[in-house]
C-alpha atoms as a PDB file:
ATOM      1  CA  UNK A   1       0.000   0.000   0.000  1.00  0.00           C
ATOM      2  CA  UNK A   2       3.007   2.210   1.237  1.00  0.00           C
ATOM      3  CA  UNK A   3       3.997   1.775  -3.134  1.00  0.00           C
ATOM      4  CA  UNK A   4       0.914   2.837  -4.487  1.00  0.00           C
ATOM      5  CA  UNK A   5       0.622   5.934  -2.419  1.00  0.00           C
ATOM      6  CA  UNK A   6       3.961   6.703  -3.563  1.00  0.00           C
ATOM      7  CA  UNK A   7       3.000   6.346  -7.156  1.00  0.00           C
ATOM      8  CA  UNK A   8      -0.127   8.766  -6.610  1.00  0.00           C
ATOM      9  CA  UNK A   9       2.174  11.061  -4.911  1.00  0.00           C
ATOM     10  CA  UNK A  10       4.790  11.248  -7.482  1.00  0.00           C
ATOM     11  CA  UNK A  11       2.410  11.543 -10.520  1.00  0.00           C
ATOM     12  CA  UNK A  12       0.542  13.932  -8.349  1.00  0.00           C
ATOM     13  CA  UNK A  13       2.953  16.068  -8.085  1.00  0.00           C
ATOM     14  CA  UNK A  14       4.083  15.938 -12.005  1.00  0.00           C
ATOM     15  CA  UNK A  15       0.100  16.626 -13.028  1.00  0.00           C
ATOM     16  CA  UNK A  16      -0.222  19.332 -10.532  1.00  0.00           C
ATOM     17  CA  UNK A  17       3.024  21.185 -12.062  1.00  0.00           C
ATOM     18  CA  UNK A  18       1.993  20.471 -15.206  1.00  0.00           C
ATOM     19  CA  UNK A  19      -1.167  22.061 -14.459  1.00  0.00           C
ATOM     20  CA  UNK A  20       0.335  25.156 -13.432  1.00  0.00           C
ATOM     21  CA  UNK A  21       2.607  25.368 -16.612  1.00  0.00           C
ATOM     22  CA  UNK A  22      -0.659  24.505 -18.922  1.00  0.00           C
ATOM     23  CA  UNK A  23      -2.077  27.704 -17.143  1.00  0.00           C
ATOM     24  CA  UNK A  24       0.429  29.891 -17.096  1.00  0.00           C
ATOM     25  CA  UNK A  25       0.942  29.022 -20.972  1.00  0.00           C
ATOM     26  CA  UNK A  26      -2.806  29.816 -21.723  1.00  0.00           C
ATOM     27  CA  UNK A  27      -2.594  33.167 -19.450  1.00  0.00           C
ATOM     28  CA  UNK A  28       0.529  34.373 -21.716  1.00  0.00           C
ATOM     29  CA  UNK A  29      -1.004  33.179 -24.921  1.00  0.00           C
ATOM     30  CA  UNK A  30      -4.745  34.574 -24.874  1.00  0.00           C
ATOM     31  CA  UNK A  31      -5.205  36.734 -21.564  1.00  0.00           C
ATOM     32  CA  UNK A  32      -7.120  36.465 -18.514  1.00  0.00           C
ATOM     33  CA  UNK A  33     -10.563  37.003 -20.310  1.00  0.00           C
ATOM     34  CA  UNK A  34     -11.686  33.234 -19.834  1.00  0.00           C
ATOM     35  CA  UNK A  35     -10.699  30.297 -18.042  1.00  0.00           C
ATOM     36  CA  UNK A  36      -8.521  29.111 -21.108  1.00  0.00           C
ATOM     37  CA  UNK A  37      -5.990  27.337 -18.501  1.00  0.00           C
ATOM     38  CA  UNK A  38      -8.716  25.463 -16.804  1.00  0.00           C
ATOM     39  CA  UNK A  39     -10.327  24.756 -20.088  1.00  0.00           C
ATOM     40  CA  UNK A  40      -7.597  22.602 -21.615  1.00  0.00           C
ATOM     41  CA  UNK A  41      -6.359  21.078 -18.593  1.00  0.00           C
ATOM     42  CA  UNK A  42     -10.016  19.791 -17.925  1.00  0.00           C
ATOM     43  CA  UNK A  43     -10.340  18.564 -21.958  1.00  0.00           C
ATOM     44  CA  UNK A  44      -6.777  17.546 -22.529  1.00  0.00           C
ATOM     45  CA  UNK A  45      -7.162  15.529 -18.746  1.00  0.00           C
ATOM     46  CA  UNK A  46     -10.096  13.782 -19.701  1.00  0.00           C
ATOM     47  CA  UNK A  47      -8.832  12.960 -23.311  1.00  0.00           C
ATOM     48  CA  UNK A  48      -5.673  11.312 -21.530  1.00  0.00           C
ATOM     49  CA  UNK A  49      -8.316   9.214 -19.151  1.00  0.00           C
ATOM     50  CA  UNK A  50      -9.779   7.765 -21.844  1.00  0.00           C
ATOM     51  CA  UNK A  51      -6.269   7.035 -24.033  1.00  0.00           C
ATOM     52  CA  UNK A  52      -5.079   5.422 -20.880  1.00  0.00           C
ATOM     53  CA  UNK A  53      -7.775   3.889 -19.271  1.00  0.00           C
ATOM     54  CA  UNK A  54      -8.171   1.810 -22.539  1.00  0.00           C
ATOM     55  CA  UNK A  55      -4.030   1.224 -23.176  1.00  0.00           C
ATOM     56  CA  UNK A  56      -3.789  -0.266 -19.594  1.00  0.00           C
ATOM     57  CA  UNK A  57      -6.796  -2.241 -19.981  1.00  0.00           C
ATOM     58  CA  UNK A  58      -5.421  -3.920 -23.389  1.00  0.00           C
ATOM     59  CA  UNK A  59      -1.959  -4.109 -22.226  1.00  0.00           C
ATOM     60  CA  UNK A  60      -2.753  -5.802 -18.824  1.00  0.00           C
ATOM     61  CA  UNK A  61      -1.078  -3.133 -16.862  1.00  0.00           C
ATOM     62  CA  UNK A  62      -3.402  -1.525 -14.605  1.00  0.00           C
ATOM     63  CA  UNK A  63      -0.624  -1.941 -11.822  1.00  0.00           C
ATOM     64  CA  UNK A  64       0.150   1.558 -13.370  1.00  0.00           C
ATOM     65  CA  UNK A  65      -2.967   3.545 -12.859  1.00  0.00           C
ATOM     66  CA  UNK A  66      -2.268   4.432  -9.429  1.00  0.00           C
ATOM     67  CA  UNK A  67       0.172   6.730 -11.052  1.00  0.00           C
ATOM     68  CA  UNK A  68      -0.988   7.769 -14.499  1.00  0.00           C
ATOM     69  CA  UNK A  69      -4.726   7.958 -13.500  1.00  0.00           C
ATOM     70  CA  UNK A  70      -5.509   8.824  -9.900  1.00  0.00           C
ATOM     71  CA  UNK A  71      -1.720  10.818  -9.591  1.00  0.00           C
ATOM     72  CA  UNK A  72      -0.798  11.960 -12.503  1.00  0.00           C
ATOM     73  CA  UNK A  73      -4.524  13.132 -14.180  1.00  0.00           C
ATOM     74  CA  UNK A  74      -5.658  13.430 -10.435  1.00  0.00           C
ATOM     75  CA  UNK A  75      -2.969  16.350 -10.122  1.00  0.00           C
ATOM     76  CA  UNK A  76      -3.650  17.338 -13.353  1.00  0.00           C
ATOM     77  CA  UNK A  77      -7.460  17.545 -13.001  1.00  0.00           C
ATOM     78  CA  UNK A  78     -10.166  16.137 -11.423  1.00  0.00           C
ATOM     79  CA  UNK A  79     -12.618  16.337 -14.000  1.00  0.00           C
ATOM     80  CA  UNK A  80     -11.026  13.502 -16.113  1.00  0.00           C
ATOM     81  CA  UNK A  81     -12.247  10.920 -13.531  1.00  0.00           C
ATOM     82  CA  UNK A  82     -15.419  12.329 -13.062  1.00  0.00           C
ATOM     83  CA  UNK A  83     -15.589  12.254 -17.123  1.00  0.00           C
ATOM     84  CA  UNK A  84     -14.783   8.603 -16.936  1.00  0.00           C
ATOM     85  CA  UNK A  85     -17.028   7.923 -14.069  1.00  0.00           C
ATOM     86  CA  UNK A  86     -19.840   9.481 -16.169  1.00  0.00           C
ATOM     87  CA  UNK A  87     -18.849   7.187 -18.953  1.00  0.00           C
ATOM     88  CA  UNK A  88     -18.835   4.139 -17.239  1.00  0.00           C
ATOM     89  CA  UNK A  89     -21.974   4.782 -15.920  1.00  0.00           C
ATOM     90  CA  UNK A  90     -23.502   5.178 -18.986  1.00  0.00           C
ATOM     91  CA  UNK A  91     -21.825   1.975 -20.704  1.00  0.00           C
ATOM     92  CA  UNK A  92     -23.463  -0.315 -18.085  1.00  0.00           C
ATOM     93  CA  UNK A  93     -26.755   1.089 -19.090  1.00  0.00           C
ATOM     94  CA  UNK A  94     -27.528   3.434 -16.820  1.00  0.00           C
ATOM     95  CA  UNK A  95     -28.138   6.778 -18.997  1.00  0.00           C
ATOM     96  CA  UNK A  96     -30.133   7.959 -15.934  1.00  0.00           C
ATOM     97  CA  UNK A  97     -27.858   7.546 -13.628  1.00  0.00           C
ATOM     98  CA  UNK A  98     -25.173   9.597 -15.662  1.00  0.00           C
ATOM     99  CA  UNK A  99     -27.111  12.007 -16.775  1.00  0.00           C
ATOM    100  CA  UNK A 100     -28.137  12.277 -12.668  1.00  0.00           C
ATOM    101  CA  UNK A 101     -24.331  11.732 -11.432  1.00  0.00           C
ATOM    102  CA  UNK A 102     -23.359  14.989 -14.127  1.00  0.00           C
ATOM    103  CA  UNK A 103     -26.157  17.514 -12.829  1.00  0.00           C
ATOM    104  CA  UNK A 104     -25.578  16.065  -9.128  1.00  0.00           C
ATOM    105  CA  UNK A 105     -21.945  16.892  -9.849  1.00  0.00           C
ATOM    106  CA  UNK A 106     -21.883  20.478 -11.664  1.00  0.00           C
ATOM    107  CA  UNK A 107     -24.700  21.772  -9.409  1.00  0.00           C
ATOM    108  CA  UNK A 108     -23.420  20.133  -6.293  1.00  0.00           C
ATOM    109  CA  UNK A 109     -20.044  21.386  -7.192  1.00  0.00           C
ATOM    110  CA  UNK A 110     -21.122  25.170  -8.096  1.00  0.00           C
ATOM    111  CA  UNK A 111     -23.496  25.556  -4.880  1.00  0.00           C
ATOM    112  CA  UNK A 112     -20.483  24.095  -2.483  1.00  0.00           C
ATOM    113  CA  UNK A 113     -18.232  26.781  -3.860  1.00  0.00           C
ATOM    114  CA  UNK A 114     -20.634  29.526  -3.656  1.00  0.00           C
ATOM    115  CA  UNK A 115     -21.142  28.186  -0.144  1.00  0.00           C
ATOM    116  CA  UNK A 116     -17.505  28.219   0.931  1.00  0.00           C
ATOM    117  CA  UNK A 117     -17.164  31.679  -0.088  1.00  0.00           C
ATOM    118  CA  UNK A 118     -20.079  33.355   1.287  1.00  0.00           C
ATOM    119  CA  UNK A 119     -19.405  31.404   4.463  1.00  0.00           C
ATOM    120  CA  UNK A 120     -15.989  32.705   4.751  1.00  0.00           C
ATOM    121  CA  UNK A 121     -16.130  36.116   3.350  1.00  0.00           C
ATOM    122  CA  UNK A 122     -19.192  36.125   6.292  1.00  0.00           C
ATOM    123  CA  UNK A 123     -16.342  34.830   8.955  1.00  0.00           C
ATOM    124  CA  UNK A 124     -13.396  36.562   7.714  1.00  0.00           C
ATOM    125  CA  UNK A 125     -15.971  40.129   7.926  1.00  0.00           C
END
């Protein structure tokens, strides 16, 4: 177990810098107008899940997705396993349950940050 915490550590660590860089690079290229950064990391994350969820499958080496998936994409972005989670659910048959596990995520999602910052912008007043 000690291992495969290491692994998500490590490729933790290498998604969440590459995260920043991915950012950063959007920032310098088109401006702060838009959430370009978060845009690609959350498309270009959830493209990877997919490529690699299916290569380790095939090859037999799922030993590896402590690292790749849950460190390195994990670090990268969350939204690539919630992309894949929606996926799955919807390839054992349960469109309604996808379609329910999306909304229940984006609205869940957008209503706890809205609550963590009114709650501490009402603390830190």
């Amino acid at each position: 177990m000690i291992w495969t915490l290491a692994q998500v550590a490590l490729g933790g660590a290498i998604g969440a810098v590459c995260r920043f860089l991915t950012g950063a690079a959007a920032l310098r290229l088109v401006g702060a107008g838009f959430p370009w950064g978060t845009l690609t990391v959350n498309v270009l994350g959830s493209f990877a899940m997919g490529v690699i969820f299916v290569v380790l499958s095939q090859k037999d080496a799922m030993r590896l997705a402590p690292f790749l998936m849950a460190g390195v994409l994990g670090g990268f972005t969350t939204f690539s396993a919630f992309s894949l989670d929606a996926l799955t659910l919807f390839e054992r048959g349960q469109p309604g349950a996808a379609a329910l596990y999306v909304l229940a995520s984006v609205l869940l999602s957008l209503a706890a940050v809205v609550a963590g910052v009114l709650l501490t912008r009402g603390v830190m007043s």
